[in-house]
C-alpha atoms as a PDB file:
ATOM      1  CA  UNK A   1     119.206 139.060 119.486  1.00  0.00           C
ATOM      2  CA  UNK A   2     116.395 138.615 122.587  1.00  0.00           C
ATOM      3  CA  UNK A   3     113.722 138.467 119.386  1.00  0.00           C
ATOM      4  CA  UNK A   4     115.476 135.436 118.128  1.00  0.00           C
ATOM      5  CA  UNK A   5     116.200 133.956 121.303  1.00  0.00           C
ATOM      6  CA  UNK A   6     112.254 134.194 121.981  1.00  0.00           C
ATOM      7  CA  UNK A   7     110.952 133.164 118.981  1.00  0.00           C
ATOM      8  CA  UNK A   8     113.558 129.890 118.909  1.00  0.00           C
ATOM      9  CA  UNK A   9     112.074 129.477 122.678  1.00  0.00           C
ATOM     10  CA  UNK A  10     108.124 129.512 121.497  1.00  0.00           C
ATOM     11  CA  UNK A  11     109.275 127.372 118.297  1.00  0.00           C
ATOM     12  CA  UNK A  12     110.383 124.619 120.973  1.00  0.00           C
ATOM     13  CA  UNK A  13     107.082 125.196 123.511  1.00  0.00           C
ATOM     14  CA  UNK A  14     105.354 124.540 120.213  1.00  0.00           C
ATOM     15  CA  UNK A  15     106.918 121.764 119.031  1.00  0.00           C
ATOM     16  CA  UNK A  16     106.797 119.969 122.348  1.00  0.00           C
ATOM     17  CA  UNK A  17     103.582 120.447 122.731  1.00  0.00           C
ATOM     18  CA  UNK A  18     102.164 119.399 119.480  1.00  0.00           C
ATOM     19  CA  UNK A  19     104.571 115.928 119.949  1.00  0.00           C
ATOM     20  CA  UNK A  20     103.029 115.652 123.808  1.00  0.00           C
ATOM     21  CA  UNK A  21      99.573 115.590 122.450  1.00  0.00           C
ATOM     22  CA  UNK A  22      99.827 113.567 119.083  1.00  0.00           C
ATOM     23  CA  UNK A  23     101.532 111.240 120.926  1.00  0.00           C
ATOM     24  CA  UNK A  24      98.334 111.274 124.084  1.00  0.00           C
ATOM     25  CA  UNK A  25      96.165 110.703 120.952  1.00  0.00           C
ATOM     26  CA  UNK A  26      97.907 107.711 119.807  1.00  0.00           C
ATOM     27  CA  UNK A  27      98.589 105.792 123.064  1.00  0.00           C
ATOM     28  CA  UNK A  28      94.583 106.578 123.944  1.00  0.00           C
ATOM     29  CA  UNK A  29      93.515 105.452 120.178  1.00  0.00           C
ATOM     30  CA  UNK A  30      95.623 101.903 120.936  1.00  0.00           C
ATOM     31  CA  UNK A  31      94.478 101.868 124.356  1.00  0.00           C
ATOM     32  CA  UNK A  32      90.480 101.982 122.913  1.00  0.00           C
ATOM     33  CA  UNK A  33      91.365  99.628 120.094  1.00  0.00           C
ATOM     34  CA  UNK A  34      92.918  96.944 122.466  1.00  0.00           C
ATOM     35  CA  UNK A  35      89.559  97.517 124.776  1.00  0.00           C
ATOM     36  CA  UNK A  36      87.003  97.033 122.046  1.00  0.00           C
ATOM     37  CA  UNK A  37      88.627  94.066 120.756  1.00  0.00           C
ATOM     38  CA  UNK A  38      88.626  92.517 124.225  1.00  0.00           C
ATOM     39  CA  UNK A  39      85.059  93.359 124.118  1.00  0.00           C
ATOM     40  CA  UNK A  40      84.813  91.736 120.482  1.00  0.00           C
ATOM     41  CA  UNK A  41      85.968  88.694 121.555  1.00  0.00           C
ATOM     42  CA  UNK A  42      84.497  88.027 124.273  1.00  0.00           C
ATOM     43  CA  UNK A  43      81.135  88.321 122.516  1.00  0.00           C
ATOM     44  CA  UNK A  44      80.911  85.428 120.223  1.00  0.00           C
ATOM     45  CA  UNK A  45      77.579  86.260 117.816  1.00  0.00           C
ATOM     46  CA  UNK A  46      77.641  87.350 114.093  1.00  0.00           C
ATOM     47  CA  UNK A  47      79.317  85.233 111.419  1.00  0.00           C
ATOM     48  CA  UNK A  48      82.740  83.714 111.873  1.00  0.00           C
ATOM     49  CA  UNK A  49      85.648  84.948 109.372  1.00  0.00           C
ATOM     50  CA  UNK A  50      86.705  81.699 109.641  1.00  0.00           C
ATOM     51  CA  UNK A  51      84.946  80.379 106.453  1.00  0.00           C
ATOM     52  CA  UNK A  52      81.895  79.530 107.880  1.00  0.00           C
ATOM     53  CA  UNK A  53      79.914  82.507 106.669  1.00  0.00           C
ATOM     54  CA  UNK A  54      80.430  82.371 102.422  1.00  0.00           C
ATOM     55  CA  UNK A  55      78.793  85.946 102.397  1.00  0.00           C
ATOM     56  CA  UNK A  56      82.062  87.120 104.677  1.00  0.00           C
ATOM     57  CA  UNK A  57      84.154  85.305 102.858  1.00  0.00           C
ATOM     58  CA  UNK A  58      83.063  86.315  99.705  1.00  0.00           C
ATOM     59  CA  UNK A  59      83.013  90.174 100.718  1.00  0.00           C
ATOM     60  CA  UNK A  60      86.607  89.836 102.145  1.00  0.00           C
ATOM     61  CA  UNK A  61      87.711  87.830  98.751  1.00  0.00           C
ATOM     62  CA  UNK A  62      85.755  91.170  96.856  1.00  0.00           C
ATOM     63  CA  UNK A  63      87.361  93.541  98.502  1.00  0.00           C
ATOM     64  CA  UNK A  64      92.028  92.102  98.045  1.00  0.00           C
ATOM     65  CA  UNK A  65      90.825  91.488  94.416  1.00  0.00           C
ATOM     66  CA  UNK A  66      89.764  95.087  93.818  1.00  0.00           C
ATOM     67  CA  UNK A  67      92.108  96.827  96.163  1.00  0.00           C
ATOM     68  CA  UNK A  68      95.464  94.569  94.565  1.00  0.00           C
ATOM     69  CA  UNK A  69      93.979  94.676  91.275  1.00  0.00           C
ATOM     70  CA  UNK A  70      94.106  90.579  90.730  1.00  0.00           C
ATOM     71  CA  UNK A  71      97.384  90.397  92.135  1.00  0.00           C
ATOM     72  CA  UNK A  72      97.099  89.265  96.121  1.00  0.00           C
ATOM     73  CA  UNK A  73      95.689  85.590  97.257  1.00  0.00           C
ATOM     74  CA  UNK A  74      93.979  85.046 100.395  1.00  0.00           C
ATOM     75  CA  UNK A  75      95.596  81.736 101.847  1.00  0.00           C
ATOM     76  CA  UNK A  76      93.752  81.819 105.390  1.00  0.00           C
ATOM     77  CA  UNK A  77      90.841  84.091 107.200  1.00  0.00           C
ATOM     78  CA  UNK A  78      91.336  84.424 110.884  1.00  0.00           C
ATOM     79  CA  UNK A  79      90.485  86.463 113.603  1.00  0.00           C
ATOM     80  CA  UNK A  80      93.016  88.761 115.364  1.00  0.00           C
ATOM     81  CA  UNK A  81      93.104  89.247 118.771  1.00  0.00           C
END
């Protein structure tokens, strides 16, 4: 009965410890992704998503037709912040 009560004990160390650090990963992957795109726009050069640049436009227009086969409609192209 002490094996079992053991093992159950390391099972929870584990499992705490694997949710502690996935969870470090994520908050520090959302924390770099809300820095960079503070960075992003605050720098205003390359094209604009915003229809100005037909080569963005038409890559972005490429890229819902092949990945909803025909199916999905782009109604407006903006940038998120």
């Amino acid at each position: 009965m002490d094996q079992l009560s053991t093992a159950f004990t390391l099972l929870g160390i584990g499992m705490i410890t694997v949710f502690v650090v996935l969870s470090l990963v994520v908050i520090t992957g959302n924390l770099l992704i809300r820095f960079v795109n503070t960075l992003n726009a605050s720098d205003n050069q390359g094209p604009s998503l915003h229809g100005d640049d037909p080569g963005a436009v038409a890559a972005i227009t490429a890229a819902v037709e092949i990945v909803t086969h025909g199916k999905g409609r782009i109604t407006s192209i903006e940038r998120k912040k």
